[in-house]
C-alpha atoms as a PDB file:
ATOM      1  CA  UNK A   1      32.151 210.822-281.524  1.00  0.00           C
ATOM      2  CA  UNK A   2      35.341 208.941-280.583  1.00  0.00           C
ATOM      3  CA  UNK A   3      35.571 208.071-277.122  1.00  0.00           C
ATOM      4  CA  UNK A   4      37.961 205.875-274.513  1.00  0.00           C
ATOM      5  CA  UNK A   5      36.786 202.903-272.658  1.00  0.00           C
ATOM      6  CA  UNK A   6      39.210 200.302-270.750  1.00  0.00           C
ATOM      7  CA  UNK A   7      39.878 196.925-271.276  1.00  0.00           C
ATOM      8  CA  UNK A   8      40.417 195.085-268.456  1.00  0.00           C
ATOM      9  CA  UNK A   9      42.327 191.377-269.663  1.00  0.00           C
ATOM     10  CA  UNK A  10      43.433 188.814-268.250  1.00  0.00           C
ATOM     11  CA  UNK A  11      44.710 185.330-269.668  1.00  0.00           C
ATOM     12  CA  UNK A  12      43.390 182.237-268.297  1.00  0.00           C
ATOM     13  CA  UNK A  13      44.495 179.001-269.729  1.00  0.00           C
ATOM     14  CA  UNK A  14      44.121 178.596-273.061  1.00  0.00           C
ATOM     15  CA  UNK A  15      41.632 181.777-273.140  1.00  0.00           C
ATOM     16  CA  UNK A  16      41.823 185.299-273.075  1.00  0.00           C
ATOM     17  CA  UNK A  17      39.232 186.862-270.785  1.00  0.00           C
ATOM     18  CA  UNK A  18      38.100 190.619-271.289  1.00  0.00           C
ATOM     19  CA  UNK A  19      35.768 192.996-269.705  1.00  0.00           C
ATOM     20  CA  UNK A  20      34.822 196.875-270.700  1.00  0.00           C
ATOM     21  CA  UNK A  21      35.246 198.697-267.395  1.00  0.00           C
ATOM     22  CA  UNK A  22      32.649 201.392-268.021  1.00  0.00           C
ATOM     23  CA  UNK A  23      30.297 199.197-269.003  1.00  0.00           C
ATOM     24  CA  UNK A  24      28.206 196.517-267.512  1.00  0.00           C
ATOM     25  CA  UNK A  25      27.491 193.124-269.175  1.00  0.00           C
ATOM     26  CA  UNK A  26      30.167 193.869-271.986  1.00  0.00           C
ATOM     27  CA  UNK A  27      32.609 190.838-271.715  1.00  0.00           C
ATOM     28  CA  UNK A  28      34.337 188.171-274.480  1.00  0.00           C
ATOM     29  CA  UNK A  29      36.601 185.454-273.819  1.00  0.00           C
ATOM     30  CA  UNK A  30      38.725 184.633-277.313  1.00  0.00           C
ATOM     31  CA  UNK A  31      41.696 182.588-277.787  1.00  0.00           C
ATOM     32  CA  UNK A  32      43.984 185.197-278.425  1.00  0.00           C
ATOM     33  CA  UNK A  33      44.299 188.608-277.118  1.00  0.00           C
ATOM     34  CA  UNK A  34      44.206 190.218-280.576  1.00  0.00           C
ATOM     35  CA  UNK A  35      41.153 188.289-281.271  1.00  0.00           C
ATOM     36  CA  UNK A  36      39.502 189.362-277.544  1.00  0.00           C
ATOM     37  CA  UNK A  37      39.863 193.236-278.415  1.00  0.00           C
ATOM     38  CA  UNK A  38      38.518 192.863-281.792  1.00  0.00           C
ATOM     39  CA  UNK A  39      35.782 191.186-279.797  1.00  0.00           C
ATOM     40  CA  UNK A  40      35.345 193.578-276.897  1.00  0.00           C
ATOM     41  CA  UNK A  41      35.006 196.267-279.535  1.00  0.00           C
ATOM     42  CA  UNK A  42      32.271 194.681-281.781  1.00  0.00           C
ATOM     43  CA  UNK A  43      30.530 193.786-278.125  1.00  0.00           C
ATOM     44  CA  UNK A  44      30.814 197.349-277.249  1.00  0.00           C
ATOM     45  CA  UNK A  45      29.693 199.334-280.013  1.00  0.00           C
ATOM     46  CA  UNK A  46      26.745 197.006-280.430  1.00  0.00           C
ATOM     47  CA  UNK A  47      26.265 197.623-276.703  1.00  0.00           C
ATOM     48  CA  UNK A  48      26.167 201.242-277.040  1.00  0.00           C
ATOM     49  CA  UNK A  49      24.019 201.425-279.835  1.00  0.00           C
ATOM     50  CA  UNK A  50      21.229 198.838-278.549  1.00  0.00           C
ATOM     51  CA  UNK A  51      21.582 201.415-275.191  1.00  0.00           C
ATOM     52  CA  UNK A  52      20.736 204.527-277.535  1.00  0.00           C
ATOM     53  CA  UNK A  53      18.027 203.357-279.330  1.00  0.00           C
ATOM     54  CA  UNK A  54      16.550 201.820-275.942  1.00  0.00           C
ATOM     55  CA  UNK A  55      16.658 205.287-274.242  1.00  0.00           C
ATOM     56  CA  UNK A  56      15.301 206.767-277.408  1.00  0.00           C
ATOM     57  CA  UNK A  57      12.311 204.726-277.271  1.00  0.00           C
ATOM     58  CA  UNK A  58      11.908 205.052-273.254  1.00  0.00           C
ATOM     59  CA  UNK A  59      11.914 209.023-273.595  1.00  0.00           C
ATOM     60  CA  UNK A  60       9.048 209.018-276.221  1.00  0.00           C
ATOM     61  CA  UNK A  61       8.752 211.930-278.630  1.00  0.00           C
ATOM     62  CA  UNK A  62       9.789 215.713-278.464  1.00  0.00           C
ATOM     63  CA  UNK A  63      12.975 215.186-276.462  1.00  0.00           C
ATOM     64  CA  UNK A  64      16.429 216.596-277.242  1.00  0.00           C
ATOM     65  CA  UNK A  65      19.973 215.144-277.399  1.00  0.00           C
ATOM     66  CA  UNK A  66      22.504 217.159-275.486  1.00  0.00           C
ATOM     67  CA  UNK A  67      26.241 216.023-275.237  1.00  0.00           C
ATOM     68  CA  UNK A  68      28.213 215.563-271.712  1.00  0.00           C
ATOM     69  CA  UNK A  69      31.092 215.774-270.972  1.00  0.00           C
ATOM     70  CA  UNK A  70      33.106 214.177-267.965  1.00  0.00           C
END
């Protein structure tokens, strides 16, 4: 499933400062801005993936999967 996020950048300095909108606690600070989106991205998939398998475990057994759209 391919999906959009946002990248919210900003240069400080010598650094390039980054933040996924959508989701919480996903941030990376990189010296260039090529190297900060590479970095976001990494962040973020690992983000989303830790997130699945936590609300995997939380809902137990016999539960279903059911896509949403917004």
């Amino acid at each position: 499933m391919n999906a959009t996020y946002t990248a919210i950048t900003k240069q400080e300095d010598d650094w390039w400062i980054g933040w996924i909108e959508e989701v919480p606690g996903v941030n990376a600070q990189e010296r260039t801005k090529e190297k900060l989106m590479r970095s976001l991205k990494e962040i973020l998939i690992e983000a989303l993936e830790f997130n699945r398998a936590e609300a995997r475990e939380a809902a137990g057994g016999n539960y279903t999967e059911e896509s949403l759209l917004v």
